[in-house]
Protein backbone atom coordinates (compact mmCIF):
# COMPACT_ATOMS: atom_id res chain seq x y z
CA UNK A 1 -82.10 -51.16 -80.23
CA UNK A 2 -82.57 -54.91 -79.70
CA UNK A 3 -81.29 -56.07 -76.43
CA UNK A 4 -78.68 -58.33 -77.83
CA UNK A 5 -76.53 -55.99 -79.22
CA UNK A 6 -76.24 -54.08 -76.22
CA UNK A 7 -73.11 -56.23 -75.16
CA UNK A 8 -71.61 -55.34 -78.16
CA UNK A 9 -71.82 -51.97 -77.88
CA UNK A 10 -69.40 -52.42 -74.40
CA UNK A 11 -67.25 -54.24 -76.69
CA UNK A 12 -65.41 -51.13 -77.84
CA UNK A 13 -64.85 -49.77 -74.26
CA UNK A 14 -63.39 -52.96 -73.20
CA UNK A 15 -60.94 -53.52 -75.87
CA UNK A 16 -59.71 -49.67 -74.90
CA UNK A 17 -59.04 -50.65 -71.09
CA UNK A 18 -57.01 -53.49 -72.17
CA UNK A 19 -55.31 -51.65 -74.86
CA UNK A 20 -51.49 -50.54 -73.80
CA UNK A 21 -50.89 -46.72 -74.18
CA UNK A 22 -47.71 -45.76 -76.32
CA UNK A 23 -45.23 -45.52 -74.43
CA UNK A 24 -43.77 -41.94 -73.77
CA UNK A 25 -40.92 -40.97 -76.34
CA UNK A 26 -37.64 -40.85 -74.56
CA UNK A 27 -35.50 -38.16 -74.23
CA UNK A 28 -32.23 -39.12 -74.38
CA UNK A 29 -30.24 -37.06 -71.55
CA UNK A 30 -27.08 -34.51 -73.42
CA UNK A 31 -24.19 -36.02 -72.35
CA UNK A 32 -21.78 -34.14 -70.41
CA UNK A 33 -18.71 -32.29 -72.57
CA UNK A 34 -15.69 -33.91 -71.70
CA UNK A 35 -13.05 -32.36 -69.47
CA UNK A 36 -11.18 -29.65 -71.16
CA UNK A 37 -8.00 -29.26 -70.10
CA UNK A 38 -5.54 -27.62 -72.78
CA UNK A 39 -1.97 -26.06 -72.27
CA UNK A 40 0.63 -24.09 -74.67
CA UNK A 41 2.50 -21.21 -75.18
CA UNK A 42 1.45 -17.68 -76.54
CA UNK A 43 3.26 -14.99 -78.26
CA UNK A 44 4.96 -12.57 -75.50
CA UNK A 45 2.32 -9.34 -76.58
CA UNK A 46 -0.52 -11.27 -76.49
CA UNK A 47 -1.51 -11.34 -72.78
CA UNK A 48 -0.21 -10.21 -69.36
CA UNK A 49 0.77 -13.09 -66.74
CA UNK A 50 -1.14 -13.07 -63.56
CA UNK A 51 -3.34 -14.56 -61.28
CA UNK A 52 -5.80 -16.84 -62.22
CA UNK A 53 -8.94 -16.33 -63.67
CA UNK A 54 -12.32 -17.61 -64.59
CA UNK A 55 -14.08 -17.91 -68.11
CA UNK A 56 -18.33 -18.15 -67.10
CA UNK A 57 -20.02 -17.94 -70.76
CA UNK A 58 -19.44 -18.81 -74.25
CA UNK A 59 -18.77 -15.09 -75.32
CA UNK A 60 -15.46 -15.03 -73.27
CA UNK A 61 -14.25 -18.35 -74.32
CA UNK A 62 -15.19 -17.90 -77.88
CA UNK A 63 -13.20 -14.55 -77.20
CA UNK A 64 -9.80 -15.77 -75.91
CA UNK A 65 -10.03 -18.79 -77.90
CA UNK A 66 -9.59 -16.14 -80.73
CA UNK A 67 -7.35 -14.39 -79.52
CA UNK A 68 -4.97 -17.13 -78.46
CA UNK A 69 -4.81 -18.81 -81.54
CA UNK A 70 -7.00 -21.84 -80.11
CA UNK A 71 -7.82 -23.83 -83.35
CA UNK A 72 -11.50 -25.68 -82.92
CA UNK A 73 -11.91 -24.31 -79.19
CA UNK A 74 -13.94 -27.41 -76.96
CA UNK A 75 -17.07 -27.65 -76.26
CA UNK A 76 -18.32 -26.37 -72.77
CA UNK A 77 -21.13 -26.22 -70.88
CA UNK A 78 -21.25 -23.15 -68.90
CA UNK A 79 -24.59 -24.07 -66.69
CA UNK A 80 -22.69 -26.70 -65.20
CA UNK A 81 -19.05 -26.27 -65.99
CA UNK A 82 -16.59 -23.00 -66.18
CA UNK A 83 -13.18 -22.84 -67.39
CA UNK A 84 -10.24 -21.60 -64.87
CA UNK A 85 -7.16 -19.98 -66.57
CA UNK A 86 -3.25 -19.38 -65.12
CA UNK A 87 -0.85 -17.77 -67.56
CA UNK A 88 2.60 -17.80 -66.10
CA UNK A 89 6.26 -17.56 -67.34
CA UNK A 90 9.15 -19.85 -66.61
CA UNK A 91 10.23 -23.48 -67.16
CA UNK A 92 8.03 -24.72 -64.52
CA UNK A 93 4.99 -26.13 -64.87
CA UNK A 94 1.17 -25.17 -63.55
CA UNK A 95 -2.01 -27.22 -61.77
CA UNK A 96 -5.28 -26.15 -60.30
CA UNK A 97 -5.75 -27.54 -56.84
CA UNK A 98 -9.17 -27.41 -55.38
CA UNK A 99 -9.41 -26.95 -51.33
CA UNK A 100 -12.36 -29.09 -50.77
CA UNK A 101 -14.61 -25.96 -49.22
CA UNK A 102 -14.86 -24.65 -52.58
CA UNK A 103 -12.17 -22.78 -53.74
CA UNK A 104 -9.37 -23.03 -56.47
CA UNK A 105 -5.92 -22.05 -56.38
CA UNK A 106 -2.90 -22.54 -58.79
CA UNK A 107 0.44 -24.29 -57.75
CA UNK A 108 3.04 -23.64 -59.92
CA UNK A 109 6.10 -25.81 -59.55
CA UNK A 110 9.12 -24.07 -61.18
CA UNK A 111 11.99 -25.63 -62.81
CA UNK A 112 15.70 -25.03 -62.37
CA UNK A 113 16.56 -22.26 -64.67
CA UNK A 114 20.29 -23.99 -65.05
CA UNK A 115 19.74 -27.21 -66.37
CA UNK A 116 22.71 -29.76 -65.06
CA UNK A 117 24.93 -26.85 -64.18
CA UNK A 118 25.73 -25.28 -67.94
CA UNK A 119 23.11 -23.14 -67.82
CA UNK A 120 21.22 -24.76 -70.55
CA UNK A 121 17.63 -23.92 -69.33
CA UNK A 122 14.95 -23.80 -71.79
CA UNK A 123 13.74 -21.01 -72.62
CA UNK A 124 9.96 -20.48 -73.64
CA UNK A 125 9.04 -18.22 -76.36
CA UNK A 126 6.47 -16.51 -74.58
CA UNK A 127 3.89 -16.74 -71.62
CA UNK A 128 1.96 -20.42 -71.01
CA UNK A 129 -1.21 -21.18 -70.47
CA UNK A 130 -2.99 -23.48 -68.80
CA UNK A 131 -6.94 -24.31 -68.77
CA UNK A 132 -9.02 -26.57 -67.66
CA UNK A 133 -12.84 -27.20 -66.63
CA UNK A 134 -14.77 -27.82 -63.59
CA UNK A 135 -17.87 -28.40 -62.39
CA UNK A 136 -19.48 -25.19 -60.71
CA UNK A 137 -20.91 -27.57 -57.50
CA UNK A 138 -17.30 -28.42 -56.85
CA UNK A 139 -15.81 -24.72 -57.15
CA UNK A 140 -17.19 -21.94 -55.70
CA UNK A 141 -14.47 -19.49 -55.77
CA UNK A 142 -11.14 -18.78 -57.89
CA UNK A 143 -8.41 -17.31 -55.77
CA UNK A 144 -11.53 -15.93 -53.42
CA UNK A 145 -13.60 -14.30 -55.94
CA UNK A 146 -16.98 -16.12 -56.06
CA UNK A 147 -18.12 -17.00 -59.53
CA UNK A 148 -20.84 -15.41 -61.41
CA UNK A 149 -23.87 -17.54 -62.16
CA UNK A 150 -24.54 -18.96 -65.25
């Protein structure tokens, strides 16, 4: 080979060092679900009233969705998120209140039964519910039972 093609030989390796590599394709992070939070009423035989309660996987909440008449149920996340649930009767109405160590509890604030004297309460045609997410690093516990992992 003739020495003065040598340097062009080079040539290729050069233009690779200076050449940029593609960048990496980005993967665009899921965004979160937003907050569910969803209240109403349910026919009296549908479920017993009690203590709260927490909803861990899609199964369940596909579940109760169905069986509470929940039209296009939300979207959740159950590796971050969970859903906690209170079904109570009354006029009153229902919040989840989170300790700050971890746990969750339910305050329900009743309303006078005899509205302005006359007794004209309202009456609700059944049980209520109330549900709403949170993240499982805030909530470690729903009225002291720990929740089951993802």
């Amino acid at each position: 080979m003739p020495p003065r093609l040598l340097p062009l030989l080079g040539l290729p390796l050069v233009i690779a060092g200076l050449a940029h590599a593609a960048p990496a394709p980005l993967h665009k992070a899921e965004a979160p679900p937003p907050e569910v939070m969803l209240t109403g009423w349910l026919p009296r035989d549908r479920v017993p009233v009690g203590d709260p309660c927490a909803i861990t996987c899609q199964a369940d909440w596909l579940a109760v969705a169905k069986a509470w008449g929940i039209q296009n149920p939300p979207r959740v996340n159950f590796r971050t998120h969970f859903l906690a649930v209170h079904v109570w009767t009354g006029q009153g109405t229902a919040r989840f209140e989170a300790d700050g160590q971890g746990g969750l509890r339910v305050i329900n604030e009743e309303a006078p039964d005899n509205l302005y004297g006359f007794g004209l309460g309202r009456r609700v045609a059944g049980p209520r519910y109330l549900i709403r997410s949170f993240r499982r690093s805030d909530v470690t516990a729903v009225k002291g039972l720990p929740l089951p992992r993802p």
